[in-house]
N, C-alpha and C. Protein backbone atom coordinates (compact mmCIF):
# COMPACT_ATOMS: atom_id res chain seq x y z
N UNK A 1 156.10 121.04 190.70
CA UNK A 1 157.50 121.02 190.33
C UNK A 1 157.98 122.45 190.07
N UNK A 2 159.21 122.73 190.90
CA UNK A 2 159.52 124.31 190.28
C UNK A 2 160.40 124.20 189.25
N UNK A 3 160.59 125.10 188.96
CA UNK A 3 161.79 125.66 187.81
C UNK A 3 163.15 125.98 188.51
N UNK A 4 163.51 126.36 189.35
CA UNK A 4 164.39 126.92 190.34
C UNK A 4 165.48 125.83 190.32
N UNK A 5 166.73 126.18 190.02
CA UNK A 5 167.55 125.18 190.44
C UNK A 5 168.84 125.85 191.53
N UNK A 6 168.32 126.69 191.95
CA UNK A 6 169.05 128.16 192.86
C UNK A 6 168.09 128.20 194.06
N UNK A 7 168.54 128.64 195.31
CA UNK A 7 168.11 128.65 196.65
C UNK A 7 166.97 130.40 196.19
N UNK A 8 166.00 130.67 196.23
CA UNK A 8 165.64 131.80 195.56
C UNK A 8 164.28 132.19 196.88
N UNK A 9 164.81 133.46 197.43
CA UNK A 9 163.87 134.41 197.47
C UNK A 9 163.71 135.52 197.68
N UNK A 10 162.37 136.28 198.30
CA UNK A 10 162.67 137.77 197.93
C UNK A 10 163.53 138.69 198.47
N UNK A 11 163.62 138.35 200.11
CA UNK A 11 165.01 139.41 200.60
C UNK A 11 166.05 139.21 200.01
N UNK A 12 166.87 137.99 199.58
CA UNK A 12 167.57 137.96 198.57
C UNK A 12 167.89 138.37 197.56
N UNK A 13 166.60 138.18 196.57
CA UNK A 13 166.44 139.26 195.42
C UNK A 13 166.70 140.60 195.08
N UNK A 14 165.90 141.17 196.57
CA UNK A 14 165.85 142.79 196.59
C UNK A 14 167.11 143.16 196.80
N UNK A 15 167.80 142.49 197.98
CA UNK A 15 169.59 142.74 198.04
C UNK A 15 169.99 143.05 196.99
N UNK A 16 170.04 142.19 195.88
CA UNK A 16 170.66 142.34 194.17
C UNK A 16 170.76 143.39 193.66
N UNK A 17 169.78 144.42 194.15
CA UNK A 17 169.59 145.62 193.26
C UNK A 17 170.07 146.96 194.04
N UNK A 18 171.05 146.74 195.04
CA UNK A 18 172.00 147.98 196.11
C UNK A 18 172.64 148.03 194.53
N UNK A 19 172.51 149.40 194.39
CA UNK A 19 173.83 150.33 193.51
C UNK A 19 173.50 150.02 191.79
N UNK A 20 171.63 149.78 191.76
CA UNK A 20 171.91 149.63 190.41
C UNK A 20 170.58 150.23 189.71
N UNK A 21 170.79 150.20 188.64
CA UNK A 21 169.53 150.60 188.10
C UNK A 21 168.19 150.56 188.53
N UNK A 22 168.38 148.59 188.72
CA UNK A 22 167.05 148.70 189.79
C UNK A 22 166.57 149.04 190.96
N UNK A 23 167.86 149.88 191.79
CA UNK A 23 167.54 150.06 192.98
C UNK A 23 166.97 151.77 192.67
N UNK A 24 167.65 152.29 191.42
CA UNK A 24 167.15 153.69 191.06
C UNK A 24 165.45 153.73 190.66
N UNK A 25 165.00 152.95 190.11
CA UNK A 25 163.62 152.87 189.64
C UNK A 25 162.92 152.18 190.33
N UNK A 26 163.25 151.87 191.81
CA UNK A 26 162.32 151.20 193.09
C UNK A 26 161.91 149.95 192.69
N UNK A 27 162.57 149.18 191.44
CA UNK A 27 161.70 147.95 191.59
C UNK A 27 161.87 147.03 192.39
N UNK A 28 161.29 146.10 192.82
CA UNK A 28 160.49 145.62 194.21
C UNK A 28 159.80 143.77 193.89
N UNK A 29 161.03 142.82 194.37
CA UNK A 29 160.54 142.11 193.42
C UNK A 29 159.52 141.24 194.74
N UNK A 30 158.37 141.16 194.28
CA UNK A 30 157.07 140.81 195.40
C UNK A 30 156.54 139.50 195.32
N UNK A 31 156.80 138.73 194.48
CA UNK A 31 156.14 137.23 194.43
C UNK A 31 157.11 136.25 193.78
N UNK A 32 157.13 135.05 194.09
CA UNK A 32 157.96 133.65 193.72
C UNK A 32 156.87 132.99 193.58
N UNK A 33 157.01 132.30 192.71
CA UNK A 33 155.87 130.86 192.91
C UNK A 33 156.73 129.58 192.04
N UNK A 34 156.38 128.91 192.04
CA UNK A 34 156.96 127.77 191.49
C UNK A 34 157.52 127.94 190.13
N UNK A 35 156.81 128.83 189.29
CA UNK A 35 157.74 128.96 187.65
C UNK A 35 157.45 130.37 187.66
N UNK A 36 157.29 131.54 188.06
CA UNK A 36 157.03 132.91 187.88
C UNK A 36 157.72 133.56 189.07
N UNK A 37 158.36 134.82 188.71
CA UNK A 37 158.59 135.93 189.74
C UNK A 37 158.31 137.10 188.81
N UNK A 38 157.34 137.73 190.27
CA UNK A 38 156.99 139.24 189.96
C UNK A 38 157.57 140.08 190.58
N UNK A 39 157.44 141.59 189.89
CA UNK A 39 157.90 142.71 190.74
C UNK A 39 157.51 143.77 189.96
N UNK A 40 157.06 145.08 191.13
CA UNK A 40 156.49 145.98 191.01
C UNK A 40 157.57 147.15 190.65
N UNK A 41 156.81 148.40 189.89
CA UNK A 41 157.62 149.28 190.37
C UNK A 41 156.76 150.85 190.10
N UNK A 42 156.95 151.59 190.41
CA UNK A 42 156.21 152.78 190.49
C UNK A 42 156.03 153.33 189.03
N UNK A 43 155.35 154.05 188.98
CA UNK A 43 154.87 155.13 187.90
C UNK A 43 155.00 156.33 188.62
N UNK A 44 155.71 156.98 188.20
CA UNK A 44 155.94 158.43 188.75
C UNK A 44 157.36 159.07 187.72
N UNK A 45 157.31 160.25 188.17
CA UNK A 45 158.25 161.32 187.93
C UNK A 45 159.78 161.02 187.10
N UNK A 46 160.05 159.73 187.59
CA UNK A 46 161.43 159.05 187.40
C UNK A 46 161.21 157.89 186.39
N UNK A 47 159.81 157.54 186.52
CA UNK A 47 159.72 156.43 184.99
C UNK A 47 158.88 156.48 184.06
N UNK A 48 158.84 158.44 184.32
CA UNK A 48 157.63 159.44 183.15
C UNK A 48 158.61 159.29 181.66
N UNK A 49 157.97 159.84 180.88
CA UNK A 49 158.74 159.98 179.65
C UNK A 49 158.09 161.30 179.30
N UNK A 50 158.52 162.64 178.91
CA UNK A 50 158.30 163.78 178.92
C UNK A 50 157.06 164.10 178.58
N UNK A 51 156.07 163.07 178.00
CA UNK A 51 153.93 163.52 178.30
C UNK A 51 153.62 163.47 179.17
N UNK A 52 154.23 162.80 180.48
CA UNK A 52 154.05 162.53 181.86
C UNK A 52 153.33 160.91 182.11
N UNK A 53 153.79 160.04 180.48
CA UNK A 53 153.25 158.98 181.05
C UNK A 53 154.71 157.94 180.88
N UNK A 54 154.03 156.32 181.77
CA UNK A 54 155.36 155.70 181.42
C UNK A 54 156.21 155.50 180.64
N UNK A 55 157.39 155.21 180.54
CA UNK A 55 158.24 155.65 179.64
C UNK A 55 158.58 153.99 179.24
N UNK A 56 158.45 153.95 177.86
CA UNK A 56 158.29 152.37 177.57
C UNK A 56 159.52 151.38 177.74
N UNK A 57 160.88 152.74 177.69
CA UNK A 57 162.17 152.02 178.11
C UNK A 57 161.92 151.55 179.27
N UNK A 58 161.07 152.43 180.55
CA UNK A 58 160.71 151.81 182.17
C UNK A 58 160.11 150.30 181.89
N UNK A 59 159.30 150.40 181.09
CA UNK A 59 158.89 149.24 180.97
C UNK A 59 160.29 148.02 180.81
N UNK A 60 160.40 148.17 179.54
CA UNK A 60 161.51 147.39 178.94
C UNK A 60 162.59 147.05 180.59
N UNK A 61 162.95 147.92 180.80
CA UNK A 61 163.78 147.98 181.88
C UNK A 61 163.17 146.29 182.99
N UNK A 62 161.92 146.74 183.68
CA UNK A 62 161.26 145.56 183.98
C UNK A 62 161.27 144.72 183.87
N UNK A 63 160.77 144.24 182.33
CA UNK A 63 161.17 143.19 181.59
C UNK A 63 162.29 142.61 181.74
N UNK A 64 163.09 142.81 181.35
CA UNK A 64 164.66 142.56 181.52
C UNK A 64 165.06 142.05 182.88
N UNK A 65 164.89 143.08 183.95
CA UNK A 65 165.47 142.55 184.99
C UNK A 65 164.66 141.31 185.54
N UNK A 66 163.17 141.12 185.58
CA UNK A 66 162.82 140.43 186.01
C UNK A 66 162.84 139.18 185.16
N UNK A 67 163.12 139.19 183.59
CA UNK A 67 163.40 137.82 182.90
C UNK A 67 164.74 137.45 183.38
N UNK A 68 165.60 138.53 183.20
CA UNK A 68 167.53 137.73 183.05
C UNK A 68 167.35 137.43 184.72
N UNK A 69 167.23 137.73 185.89
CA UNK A 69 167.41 137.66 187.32
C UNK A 69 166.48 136.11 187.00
N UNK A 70 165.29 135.84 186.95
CA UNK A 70 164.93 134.46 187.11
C UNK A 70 165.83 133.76 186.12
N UNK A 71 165.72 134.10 184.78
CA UNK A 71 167.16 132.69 184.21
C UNK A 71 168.26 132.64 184.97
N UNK A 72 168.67 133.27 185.63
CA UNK A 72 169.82 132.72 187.04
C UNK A 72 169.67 132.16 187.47
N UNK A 73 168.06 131.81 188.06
CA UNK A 73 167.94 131.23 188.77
C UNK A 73 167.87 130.38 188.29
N UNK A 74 167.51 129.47 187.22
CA UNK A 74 167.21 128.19 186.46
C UNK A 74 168.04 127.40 186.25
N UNK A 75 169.41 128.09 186.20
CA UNK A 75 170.48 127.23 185.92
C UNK A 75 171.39 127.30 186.82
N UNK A 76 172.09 126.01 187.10
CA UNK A 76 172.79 125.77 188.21
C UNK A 76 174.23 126.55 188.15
N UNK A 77 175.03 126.28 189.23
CA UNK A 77 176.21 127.49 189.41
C UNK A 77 177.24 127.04 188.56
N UNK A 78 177.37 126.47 187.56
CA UNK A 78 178.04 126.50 186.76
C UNK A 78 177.82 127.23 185.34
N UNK A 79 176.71 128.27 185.52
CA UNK A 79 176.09 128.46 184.02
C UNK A 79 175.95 130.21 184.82
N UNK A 80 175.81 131.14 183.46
CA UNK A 80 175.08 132.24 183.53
C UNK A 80 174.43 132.77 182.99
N UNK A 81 173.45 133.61 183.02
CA UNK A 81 172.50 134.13 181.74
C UNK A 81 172.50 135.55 181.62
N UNK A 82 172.52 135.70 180.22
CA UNK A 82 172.56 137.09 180.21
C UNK A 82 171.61 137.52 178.72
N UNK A 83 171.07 138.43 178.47
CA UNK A 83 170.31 139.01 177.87
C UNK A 83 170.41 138.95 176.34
N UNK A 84 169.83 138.35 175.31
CA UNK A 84 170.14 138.27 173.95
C UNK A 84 169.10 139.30 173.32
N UNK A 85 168.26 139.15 173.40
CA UNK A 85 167.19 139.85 172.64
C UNK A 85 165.96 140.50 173.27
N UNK A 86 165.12 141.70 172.96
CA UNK A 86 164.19 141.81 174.02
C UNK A 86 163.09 142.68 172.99
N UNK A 87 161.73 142.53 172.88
CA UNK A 87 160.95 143.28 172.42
C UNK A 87 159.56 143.63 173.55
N UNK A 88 159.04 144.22 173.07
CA UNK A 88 157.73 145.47 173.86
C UNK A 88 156.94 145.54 173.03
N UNK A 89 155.77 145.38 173.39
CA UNK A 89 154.45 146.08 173.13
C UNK A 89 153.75 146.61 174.07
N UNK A 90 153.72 148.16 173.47
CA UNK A 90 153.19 148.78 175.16
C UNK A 90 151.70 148.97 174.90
N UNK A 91 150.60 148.71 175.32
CA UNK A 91 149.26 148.43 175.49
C UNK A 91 148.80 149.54 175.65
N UNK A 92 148.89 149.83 176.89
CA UNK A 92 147.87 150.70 177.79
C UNK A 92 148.94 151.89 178.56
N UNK A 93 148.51 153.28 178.28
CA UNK A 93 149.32 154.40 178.93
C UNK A 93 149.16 154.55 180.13
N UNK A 94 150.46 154.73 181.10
CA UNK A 94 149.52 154.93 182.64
C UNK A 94 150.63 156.21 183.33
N UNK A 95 149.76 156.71 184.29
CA UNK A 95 150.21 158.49 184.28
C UNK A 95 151.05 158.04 186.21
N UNK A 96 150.22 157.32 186.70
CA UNK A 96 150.44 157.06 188.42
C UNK A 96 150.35 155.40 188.95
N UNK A 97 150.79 155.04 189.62
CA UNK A 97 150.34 154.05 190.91
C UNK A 97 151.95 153.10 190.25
N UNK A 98 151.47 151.94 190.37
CA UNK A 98 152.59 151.31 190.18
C UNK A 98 151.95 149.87 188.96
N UNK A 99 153.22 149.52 188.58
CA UNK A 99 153.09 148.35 187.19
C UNK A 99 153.82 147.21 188.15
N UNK A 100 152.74 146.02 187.84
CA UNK A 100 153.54 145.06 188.03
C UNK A 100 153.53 143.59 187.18
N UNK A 101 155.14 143.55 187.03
CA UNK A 101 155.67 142.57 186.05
C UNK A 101 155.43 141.50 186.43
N UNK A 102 155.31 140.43 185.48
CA UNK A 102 155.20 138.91 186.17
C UNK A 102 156.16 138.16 184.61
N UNK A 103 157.22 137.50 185.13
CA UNK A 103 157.94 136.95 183.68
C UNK A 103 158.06 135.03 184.21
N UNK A 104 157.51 134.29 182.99
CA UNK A 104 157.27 133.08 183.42
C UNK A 104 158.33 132.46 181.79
N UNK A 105 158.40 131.50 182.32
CA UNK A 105 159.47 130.76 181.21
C UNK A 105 158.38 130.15 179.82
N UNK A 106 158.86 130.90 178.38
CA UNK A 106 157.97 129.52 177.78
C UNK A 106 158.69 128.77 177.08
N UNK A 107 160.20 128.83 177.52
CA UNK A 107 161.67 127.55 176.92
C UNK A 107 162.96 127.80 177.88
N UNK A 108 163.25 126.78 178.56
CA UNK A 108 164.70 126.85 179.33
C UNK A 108 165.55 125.81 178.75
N UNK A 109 165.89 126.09 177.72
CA UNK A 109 167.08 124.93 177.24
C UNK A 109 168.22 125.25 177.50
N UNK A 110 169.33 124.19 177.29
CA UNK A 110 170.42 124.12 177.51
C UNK A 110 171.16 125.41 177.09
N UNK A 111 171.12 126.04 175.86
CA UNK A 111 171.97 127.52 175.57
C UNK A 111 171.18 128.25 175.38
N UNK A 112 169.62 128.40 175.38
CA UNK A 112 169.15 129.57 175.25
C UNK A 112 167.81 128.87 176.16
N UNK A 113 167.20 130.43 176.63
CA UNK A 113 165.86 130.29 177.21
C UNK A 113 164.45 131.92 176.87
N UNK A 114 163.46 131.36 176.80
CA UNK A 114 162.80 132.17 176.52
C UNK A 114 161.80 132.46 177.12
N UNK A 115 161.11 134.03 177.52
CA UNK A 115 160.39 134.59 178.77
C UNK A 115 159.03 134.77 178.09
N UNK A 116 159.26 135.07 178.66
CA UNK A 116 157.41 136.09 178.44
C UNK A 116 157.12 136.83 179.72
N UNK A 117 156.86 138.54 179.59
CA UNK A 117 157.04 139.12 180.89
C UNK A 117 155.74 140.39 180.21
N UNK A 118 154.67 140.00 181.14
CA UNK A 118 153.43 140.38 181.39
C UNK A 118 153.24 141.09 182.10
N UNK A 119 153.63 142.68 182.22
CA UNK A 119 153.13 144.25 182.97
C UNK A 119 151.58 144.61 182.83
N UNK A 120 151.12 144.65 183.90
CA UNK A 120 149.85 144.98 184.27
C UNK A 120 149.90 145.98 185.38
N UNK A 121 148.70 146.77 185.03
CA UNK A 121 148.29 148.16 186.42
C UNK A 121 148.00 147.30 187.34
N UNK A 122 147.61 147.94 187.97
CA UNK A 122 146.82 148.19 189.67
C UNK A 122 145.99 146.79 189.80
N UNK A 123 144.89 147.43 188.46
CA UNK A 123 143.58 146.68 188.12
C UNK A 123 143.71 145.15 187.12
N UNK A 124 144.64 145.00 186.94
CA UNK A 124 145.29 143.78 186.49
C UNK A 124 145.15 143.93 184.80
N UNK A 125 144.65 145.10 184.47
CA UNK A 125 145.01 145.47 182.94
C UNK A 125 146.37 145.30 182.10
N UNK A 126 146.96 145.43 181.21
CA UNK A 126 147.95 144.75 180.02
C UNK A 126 148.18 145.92 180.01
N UNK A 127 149.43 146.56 180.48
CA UNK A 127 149.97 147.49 180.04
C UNK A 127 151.01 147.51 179.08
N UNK A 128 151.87 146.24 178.85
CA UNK A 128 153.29 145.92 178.27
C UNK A 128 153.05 144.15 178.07
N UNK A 129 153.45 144.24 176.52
CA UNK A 129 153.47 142.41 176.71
C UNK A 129 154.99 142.23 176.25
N UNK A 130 155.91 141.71 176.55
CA UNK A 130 157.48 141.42 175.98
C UNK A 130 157.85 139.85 176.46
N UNK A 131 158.70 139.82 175.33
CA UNK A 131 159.37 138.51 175.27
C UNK A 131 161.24 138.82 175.10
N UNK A 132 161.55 138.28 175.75
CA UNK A 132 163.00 138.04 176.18
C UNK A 132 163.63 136.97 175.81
N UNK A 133 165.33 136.86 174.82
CA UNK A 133 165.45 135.60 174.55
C UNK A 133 166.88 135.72 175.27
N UNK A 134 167.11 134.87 176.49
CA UNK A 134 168.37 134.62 176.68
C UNK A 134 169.49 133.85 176.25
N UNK A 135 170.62 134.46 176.64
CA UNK A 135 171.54 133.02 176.04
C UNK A 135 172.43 132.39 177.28
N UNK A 136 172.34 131.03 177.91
CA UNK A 136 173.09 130.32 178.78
C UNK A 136 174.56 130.36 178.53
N UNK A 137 175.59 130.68 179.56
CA UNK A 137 176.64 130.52 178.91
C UNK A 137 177.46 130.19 180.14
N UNK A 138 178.18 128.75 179.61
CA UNK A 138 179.26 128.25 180.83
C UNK A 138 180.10 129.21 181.80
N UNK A 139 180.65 129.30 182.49
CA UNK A 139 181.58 130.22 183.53
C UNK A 139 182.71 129.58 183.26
N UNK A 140 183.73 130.39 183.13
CA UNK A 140 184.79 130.16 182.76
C UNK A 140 185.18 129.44 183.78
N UNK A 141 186.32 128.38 183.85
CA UNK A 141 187.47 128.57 184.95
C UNK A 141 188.46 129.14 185.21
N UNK A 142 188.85 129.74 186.68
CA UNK A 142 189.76 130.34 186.59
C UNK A 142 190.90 129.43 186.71
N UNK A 143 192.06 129.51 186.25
CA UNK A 143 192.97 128.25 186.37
C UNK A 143 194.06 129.53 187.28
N UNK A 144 194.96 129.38 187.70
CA UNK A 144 196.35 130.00 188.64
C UNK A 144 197.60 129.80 187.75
């Protein structure tokens, strides 16, 4: 059974991110599966933090896009989600290669939903553990 209540995949996804933050920090979203989407993104120069290692906002950044972009997807086109709360624990320092996020649901209710978004290296090590709390919120109508 998926979670998905949205037509969802990755050329799609990656489209999303022309002209935005995420298209500045290369993230790259690489896997769907039935309740999880992942996505990668580099370690380098642009998501250093001035010791030359990742910069934990890069992280955070991750987090975020890859929790709030899947709660879109969860709820049907009458609803939107957008970002309430977000914390980090950054694990493990990393200087090169790339991090990749994986954010899986552990509550999709009706006005709020809650993530869990799991950054790991290369080697499948814990670099970042964060939890994300969204809040669902109706779409207005437009009336004329």
């Amino acid at each position: 059974m998926t979670i998905w209540k949205k037509e969802i995949d990755l050329d799609k996804l990656n489209a999303t991110s022309k002209n935005t933050l995420i298209e500045h920090l290369q993230i790259e979203y690489t896997e769907i599966t039935s309740d999880s989407l992942s996505a990668r993104m580099p370690v380098c120069s642009f998501t250093h933090q001035p010791l030359g290692m990742l910069h934990g906002g890069a992280s955070v950044v991750l987090a975020e896009t890859l929790g709030s972009l899947a709660a879109n997807y969860c709820v049907d086109e009458n609803y939107y989600c957008v970002g309430l709360d977000i914390n980090a624990n950054h694990i493990r320092a990393m200087r090169s290669g790339f991090v990749i996020g994986t954010a899986k649901p552990i509550h999709l209710g009706a006005t709020t939903q809650v993530w869990q978004i799991e950054i790991n290296d290369e080697r499948g090590r814990l670099v970042c553990s964060s939890r994300l709390t969204i809040a669902v919120q109706r779409k207005k109508k437009v009336t004329e």
